[in-house]
Protein backbone atom coordinates (compact mmCIF):
# COMPACT_ATOMS: atom_id res chain seq x y z
CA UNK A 1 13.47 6.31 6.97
CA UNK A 2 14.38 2.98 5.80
CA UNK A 3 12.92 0.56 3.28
CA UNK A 4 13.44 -3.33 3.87
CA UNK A 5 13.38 -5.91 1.35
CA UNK A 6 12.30 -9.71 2.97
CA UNK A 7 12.92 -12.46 0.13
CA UNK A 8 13.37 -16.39 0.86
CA UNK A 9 17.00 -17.60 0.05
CA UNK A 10 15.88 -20.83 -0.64
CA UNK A 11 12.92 -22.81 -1.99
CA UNK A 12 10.45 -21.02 0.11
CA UNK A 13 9.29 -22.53 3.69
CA UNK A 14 12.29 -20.59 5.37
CA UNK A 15 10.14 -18.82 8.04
CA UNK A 16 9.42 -15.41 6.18
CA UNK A 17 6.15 -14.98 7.93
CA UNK A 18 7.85 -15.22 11.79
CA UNK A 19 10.62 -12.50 10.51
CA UNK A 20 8.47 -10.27 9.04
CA UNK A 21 6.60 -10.29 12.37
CA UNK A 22 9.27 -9.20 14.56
CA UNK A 23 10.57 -6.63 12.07
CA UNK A 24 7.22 -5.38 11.79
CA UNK A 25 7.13 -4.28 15.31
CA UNK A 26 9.25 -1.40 14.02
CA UNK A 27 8.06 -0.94 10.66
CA UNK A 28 5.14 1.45 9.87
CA UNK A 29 4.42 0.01 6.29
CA UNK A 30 4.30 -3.48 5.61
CA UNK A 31 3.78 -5.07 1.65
CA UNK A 32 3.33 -8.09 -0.14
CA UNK A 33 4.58 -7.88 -3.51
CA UNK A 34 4.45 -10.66 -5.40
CA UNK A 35 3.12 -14.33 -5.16
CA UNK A 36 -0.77 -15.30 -4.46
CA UNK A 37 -2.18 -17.61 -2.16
CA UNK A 38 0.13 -20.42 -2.93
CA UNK A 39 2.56 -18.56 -0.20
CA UNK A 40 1.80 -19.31 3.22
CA UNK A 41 3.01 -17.66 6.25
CA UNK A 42 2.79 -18.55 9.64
CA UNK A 43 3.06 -16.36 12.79
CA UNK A 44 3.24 -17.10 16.42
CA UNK A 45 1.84 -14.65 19.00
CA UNK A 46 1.82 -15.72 22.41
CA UNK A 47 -0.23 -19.02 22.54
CA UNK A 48 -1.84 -18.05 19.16
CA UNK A 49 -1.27 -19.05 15.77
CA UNK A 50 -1.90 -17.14 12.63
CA UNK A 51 -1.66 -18.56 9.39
CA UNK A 52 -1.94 -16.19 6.35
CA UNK A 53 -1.21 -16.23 2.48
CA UNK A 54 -2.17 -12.83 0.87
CA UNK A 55 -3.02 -10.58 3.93
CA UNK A 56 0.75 -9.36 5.01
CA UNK A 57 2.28 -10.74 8.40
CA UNK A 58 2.54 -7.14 9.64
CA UNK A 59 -1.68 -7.07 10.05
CA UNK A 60 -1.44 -8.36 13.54
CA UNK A 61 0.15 -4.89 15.10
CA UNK A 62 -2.59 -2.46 15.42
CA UNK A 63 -1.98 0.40 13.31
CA UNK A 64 0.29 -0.65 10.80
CA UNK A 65 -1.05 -0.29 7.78
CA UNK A 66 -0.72 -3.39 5.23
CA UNK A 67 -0.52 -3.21 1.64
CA UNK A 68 -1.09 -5.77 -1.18
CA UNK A 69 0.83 -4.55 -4.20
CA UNK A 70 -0.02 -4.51 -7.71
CA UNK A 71 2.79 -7.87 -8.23
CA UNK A 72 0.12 -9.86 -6.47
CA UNK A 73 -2.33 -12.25 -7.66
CA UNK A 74 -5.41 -12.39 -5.49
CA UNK A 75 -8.11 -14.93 -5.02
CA UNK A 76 -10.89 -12.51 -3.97
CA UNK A 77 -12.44 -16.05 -2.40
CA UNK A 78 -9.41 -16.58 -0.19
CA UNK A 79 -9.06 -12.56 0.18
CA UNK A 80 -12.49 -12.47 1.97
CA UNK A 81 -12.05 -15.69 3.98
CA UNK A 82 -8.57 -14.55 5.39
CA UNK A 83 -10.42 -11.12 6.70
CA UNK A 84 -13.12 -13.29 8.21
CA UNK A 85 -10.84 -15.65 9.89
CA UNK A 86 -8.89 -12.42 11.23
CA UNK A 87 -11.98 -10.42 11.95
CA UNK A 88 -12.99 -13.46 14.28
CA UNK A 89 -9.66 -13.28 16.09
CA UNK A 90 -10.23 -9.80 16.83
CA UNK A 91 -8.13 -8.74 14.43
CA UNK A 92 -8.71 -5.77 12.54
CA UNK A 93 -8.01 -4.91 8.72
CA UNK A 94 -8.86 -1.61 8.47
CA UNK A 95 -5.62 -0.42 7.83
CA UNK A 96 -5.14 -3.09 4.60
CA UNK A 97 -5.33 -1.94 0.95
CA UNK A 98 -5.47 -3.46 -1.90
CA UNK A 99 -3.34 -2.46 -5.41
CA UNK A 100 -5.93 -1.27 -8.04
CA UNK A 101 -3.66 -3.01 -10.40
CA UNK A 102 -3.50 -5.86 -8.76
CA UNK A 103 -5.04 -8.84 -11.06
CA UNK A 104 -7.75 -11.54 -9.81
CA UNK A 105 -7.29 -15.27 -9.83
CA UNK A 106 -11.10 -16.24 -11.57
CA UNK A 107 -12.12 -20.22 -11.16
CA UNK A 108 -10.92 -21.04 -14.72
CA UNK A 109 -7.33 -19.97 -13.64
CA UNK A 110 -7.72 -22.96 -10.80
CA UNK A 111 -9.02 -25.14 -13.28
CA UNK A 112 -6.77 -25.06 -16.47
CA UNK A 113 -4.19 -24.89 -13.48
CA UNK A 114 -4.95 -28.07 -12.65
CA UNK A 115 -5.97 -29.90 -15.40
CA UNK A 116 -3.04 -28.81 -17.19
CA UNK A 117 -0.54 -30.17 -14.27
CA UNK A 118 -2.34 -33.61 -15.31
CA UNK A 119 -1.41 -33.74 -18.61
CA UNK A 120 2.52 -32.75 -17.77
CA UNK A 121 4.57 -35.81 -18.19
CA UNK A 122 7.01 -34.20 -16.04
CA UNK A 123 5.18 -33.06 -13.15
CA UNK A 124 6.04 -29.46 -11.89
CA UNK A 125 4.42 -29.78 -8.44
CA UNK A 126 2.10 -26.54 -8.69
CA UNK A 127 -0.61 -26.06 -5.88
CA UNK A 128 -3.55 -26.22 -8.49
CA UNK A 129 -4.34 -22.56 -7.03
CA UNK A 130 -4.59 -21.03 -10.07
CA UNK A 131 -1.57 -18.62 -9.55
CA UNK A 132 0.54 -19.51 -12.71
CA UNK A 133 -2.98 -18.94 -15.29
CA UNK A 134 -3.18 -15.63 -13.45
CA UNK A 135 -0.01 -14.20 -14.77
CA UNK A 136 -0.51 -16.17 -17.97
CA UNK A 137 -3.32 -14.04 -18.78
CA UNK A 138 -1.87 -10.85 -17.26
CA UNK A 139 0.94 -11.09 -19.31
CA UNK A 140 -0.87 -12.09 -22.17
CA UNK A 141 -3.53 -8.54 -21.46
CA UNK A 142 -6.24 -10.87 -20.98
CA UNK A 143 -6.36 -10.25 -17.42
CA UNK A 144 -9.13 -9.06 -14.76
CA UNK A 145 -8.09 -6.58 -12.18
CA UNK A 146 -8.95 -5.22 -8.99
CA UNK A 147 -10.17 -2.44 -10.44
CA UNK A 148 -12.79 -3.87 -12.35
CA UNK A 149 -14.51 -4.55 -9.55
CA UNK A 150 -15.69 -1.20 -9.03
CA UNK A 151 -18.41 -1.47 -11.43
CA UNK A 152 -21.09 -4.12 -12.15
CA UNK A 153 -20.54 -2.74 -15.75
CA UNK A 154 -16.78 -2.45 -15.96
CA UNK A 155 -16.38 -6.37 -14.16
CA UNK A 156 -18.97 -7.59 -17.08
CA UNK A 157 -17.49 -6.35 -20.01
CA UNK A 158 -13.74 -7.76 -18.41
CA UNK A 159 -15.53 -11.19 -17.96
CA UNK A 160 -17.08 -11.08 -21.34
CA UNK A 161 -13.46 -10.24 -23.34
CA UNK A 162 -11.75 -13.34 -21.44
CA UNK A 163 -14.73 -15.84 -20.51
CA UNK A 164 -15.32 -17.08 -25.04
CA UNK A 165 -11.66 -18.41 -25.12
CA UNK A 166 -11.44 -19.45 -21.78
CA UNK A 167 -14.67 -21.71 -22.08
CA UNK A 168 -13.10 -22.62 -25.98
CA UNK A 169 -10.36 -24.07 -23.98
CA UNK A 170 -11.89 -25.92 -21.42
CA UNK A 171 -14.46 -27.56 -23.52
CA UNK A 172 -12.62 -28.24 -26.69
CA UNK A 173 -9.31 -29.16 -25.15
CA UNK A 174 -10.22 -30.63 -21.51
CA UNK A 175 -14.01 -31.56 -21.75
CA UNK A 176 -14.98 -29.55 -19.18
CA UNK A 177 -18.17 -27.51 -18.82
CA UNK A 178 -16.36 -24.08 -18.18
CA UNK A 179 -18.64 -21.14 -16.62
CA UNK A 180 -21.29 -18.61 -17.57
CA UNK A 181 -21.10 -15.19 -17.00
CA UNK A 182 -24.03 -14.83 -14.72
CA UNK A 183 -22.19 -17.15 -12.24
CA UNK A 184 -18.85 -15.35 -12.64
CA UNK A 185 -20.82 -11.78 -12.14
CA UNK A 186 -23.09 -13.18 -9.14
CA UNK A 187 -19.65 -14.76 -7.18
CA UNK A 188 -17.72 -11.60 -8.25
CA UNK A 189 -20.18 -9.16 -7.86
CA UNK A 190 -19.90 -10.57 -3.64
CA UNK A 191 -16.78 -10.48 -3.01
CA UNK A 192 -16.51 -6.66 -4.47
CA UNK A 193 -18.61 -5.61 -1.54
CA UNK A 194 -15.57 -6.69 0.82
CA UNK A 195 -12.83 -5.49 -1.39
CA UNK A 196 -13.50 -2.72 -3.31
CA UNK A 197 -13.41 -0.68 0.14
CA UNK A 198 -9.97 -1.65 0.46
CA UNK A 199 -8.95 -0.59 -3.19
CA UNK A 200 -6.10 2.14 -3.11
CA UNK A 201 -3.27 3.46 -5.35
CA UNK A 202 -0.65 1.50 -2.90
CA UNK A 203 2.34 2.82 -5.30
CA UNK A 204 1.10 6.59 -3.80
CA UNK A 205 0.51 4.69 -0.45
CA UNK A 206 3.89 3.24 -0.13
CA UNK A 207 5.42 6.70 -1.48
CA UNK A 208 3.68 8.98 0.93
CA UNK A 209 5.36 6.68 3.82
CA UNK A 210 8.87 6.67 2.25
CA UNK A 211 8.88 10.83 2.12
CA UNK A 212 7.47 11.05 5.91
CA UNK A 213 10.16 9.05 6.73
CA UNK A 214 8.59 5.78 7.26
CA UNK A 215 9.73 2.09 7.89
CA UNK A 216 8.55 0.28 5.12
CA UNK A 217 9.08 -3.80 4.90
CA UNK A 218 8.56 -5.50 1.83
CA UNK A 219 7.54 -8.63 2.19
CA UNK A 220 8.51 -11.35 -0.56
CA UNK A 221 6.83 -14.91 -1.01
CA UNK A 222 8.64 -18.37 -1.95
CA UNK A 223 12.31 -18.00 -2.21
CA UNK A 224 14.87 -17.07 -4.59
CA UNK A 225 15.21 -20.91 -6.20
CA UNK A 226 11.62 -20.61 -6.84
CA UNK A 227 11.81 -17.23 -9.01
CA UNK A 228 10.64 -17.71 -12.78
CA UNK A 229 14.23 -16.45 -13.87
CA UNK A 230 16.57 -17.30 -11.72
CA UNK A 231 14.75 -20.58 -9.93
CA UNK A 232 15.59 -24.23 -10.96
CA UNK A 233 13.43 -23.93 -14.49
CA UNK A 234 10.54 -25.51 -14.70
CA UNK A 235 10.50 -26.29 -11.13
CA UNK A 236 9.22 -22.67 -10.02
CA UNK A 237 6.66 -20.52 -9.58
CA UNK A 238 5.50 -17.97 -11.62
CA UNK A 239 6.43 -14.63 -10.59
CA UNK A 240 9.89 -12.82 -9.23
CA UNK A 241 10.15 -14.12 -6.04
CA UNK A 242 13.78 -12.52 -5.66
CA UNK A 243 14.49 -9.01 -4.72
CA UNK A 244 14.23 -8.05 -7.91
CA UNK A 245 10.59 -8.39 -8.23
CA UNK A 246 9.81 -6.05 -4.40
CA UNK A 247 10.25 -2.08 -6.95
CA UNK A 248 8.07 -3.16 -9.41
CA UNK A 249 5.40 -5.33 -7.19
CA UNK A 250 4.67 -2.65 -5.15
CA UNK A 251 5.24 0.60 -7.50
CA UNK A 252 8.70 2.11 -5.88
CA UNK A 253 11.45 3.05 -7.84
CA UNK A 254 14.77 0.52 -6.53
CA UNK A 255 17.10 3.41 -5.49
CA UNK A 256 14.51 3.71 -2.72
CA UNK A 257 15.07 0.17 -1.40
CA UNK A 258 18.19 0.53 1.55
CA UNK A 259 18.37 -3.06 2.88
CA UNK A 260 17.69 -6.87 1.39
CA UNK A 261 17.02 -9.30 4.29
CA UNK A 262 17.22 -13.11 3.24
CA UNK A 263 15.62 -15.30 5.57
CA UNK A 264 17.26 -18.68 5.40
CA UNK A 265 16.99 -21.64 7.19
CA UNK A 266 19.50 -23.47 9.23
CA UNK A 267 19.40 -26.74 7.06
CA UNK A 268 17.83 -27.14 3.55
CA UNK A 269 13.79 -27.92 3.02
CA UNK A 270 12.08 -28.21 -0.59
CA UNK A 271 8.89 -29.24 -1.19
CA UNK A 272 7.52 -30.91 -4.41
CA UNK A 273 9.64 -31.82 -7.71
CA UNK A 274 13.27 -30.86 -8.87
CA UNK A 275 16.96 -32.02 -7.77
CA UNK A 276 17.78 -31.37 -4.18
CA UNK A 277 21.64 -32.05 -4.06
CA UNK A 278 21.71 -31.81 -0.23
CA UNK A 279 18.38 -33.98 0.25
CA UNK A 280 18.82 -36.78 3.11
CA UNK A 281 16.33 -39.46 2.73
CA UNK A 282 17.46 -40.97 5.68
CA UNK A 283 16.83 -40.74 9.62
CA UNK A 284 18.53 -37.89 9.77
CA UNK A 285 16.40 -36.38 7.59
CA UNK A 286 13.38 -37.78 9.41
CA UNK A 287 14.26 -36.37 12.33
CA UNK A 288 14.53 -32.37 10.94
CA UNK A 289 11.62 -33.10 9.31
CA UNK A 290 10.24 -33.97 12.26
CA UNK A 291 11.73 -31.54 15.02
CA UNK A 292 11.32 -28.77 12.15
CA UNK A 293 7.68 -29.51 11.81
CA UNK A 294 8.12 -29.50 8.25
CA UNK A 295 4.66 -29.43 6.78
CA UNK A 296 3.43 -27.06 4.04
CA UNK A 297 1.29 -23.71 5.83
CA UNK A 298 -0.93 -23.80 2.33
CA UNK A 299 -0.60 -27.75 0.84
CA UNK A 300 0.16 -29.44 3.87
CA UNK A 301 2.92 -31.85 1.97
CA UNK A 302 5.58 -33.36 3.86
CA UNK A 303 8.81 -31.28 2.40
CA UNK A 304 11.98 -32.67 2.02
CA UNK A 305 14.90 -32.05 3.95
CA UNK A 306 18.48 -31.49 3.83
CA UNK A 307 21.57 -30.43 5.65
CA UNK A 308 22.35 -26.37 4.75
CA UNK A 309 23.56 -25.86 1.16
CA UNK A 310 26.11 -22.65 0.99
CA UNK A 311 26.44 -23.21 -2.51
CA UNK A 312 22.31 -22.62 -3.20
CA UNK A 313 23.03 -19.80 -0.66
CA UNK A 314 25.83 -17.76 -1.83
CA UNK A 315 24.08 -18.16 -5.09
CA UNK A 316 21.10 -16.45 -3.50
CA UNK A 317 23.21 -13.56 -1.68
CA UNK A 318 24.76 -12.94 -5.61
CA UNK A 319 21.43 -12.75 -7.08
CA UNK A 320 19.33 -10.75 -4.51
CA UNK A 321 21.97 -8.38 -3.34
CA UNK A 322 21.85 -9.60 0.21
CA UNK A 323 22.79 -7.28 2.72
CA UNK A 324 22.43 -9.71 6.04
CA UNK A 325 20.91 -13.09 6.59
CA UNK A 326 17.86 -14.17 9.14
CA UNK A 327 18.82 -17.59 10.09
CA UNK A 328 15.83 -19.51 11.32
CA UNK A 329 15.28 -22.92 13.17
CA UNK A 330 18.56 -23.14 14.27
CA UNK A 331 16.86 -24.71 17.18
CA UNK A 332 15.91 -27.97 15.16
CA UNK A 333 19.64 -28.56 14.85
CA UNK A 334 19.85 -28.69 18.68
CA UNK A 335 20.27 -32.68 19.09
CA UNK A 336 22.20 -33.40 16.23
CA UNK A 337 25.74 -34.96 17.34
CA UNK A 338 27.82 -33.76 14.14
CA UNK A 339 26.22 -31.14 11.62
CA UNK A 340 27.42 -31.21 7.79
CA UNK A 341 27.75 -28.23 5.65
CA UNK A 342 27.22 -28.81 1.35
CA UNK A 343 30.19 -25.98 0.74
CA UNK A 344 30.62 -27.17 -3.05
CA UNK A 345 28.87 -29.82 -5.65
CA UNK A 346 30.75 -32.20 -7.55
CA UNK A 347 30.00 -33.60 -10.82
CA UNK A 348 31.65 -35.77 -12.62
CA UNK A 349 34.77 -35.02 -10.68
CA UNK A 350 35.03 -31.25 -11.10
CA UNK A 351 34.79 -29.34 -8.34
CA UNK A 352 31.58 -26.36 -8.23
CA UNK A 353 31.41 -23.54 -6.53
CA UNK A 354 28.87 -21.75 -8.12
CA UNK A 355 25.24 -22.68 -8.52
CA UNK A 356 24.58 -24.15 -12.22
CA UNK A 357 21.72 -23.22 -14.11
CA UNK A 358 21.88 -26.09 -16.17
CA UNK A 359 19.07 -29.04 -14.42
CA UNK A 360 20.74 -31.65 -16.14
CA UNK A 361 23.97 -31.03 -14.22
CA UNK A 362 22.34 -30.08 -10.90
CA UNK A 363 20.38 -33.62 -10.70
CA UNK A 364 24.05 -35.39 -11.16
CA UNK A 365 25.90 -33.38 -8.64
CA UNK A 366 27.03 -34.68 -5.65
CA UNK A 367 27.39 -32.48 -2.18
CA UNK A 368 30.96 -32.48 -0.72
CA UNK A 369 30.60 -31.48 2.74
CA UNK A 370 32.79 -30.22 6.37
CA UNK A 371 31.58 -31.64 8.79
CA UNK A 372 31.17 -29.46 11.93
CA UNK A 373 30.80 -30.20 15.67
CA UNK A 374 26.86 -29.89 16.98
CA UNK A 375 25.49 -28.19 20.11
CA UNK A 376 23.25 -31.15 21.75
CA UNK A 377 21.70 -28.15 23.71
CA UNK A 378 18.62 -26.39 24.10
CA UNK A 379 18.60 -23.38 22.42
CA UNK A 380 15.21 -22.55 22.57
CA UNK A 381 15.29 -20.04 25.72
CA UNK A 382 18.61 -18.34 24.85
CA UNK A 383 17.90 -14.77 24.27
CA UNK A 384 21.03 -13.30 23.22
CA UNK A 385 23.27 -14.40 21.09
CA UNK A 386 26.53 -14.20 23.20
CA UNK A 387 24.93 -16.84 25.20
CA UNK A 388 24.72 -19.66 22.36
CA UNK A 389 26.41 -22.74 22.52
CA UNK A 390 30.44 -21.87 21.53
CA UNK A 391 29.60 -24.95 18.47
CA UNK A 392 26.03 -22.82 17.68
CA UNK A 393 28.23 -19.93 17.05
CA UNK A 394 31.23 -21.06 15.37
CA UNK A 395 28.32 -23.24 13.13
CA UNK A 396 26.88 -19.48 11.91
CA UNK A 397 30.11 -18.16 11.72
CA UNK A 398 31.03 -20.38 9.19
CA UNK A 399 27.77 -19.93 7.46
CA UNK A 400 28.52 -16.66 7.20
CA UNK A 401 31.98 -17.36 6.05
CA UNK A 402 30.56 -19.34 3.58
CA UNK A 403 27.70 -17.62 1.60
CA UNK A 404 29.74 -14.27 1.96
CA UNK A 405 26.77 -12.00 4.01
CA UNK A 406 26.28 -11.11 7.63
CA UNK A 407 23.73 -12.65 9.95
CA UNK A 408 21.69 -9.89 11.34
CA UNK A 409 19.18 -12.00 13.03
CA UNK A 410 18.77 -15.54 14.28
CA UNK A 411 15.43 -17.40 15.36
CA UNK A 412 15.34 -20.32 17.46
CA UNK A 413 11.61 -20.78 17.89
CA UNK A 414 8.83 -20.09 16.25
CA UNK A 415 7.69 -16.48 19.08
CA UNK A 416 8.08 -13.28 18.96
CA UNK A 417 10.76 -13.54 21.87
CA UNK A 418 12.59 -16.50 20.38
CA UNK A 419 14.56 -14.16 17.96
CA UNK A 420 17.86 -12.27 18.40
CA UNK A 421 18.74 -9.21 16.52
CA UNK A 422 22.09 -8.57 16.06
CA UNK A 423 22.49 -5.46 14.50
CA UNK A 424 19.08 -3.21 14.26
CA UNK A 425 16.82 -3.28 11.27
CA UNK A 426 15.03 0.04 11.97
């Protein structure tokens, strides 16, 4: 039995949705725990792309069963649309279930999420998809949960606590209409049909597995610079994207979790607002941008791109626990001539080699870089990792060097077979 935590080392983007795929293969339980449909993962089958952002990556293998844990915020609308999309595939979901617990995104949540990113004067570059409003109001008890979906009666007297101050808010604050209930019940009232047969206790789900000696993958969303704690403040979202947040998202105690996987990419992305110390707005970064294909799977913004930052890194091995690294897109570094390495910030001529929490510092710092030797070869067919490029190597050995954690796997492709594993998972 083993129990895998998958979290994002970075500012999300790093390819979590490709890793949990291959390690998936192996694993018999597979669970989102945290995040909503602002995450999106994409997966690369053969000649056919799948691009999710609740359902979990492990859905395409037949017979593993796929849990959404009680840490999630769903979209019921995007919920149903993602098991269309997949039932037309010919992929099945009947081995997907849903946390009780789990709370629902309702159309205000979109709403004040948007409207209130237009009255920001600083801009936190949300997706408008309602997620942060969703854990507003669960953490406020305000919220509407799977469960309530069971009933017509139990949904209506949920709607009819929240939907007064809601509509308050919208019209007295934002002139804007708000909802009734009957269109709230009517909308709701569908997408239960769909869902409520999913509904399960996933805690008891995910415990069964664990004590028949199950593989069980836990499957994180954004990255750790993204968390609501330990992020770059305000620039985050809204729940614990970090290892931290994978016991309590899915209902397992943390003893029970044996290994923390960070997937990481070979350079630096970030997409929206917030200081980037390793950004280059240059060719250069043009060129990973475009060799990466570095597009957002849910916004479809152009993220920007940097060379690898060990000091975000190691900060990110600290906070998570990491126990081994997935490197990913190694590949896109294939035709650079010289590859540079941020191994320390300065600011203000002191030397950092920690991660500072402070914004105000991080937007003056400065990246102080090695420079190291590039490939200028095709990677993309090498299957095992003996038979890299001598400067592809020594480049990942002194990642690893660097942030302080083995690499257990490295991807340089976006398939299945583009992926070596270097020291078993399961």
């Amino acid at each position: 039995m083993t129990v895998v935590a998958l979290v994002g080392t970075q500012w999300g983007d790093e390819g979590k949705g490709k890793i949990t795929d291959v390690l998936a293969s192996k694993a018999d339980v597979v669970a989102r725990y945290q995040g909503g449909n602002n995450a999106g993962h994409t997966v690369v089958v053969g000649d056919d792309t799948f691009k999710l952002h609740l359902i979990p990556s492990g859905i395409l293998y037949e017979g593993t069963t796929c849990l959404i844990g009680n840490g999630v915020v769903v979209d019921p609308k995007v919920l149903c649309e993602e098991i269309a999309y997949l039932h037309a595939r010919g992929i099945s979901t009947a081995n997907l279930h849903i946390s009780e617990k789990a709370h629902l995104i309702m159309p205000y949540h979109r709403v004040l999420d948007q409207l209130e990113e237009g009255q920001r004067t600083v801009k936190i570059g949300t997706t408008g998809r309602g997620i942060g409003p969703a854990y507003v109001d669960k953490f406020m008890r305000m919220g509407i949960r799977m469960i309530d979906l069971k009933s017509s009666e139990s949904l209506g007297r949920a709607i009819d606590q929240v939907l007064p101050l809601k509509n308050q808010l919208l019209q007295k604050i934002y002139d804007h209409p708000g909802f009734t209930r009957d269109e709230l019940m009517d909308e709701y009232s569908l997408y239960a049909k769909t869902i409520v047969p999913l509904l399960a206790d996933t805690s008891l789900v995910v415990d069964s597995a664990r004590q028949n000696g199950k593989g069980i993958l836990l499957e994180g969303a954004q990255g750790t610079l993204l968390d609501v704690d330990h992020g770059t403040y305000p620039f985050v979202t809204s729940s614990n994207s970090t290892a931290g947040g994978a016991a309590p998202g899915i209902g397992m105690g943390p003893n029970h979790i044996d290994q923390v996987i960070g997937v990481v990419k070979a350079y630096t992305t970030r997409v929206g607002e917030g200081p980037f110390v390793s950004e280059l707005q240059d060719a250069t970064g043009d060129l990973i941008r475009e060799r990466g294909k570095e597009f957002g799977t849910t916004t479809g913004r152009a993220r920007r791109c940097g060379w690898f930052d060990a000091v975000l890194v190691r900060y990110s091995v600290r906070i998570n626990g990491l126990t081994g690294l997935a490197i990913t897109l190694l590949d896109v570094l294939d035709a650079m001539e010289d590859i540079q390495v941020c191994v320390a910030y300065e600011y203000r001529g002191e030397r950092l080699e920690h991660f500072p929490a402070d914004l105000e510092v991080l937007k003056e710092c400065k990246p102080i870089y090695e420079t190291l030797t590039g490939w200028q070869a095709d990677t993309t067919r090498i299957k095992d990792f003996p038979d890299l490029p001598d400067q592809a190597k020594a480049y990942l050995a002194f990642l690893e060097q660097q942030v302080g954690c083995p690499i257990q796997i490295v991807s340089v492709g976006p398939k299945r077979d583009q992926t070596m594993l270097l020291n078993p998972v399961f």
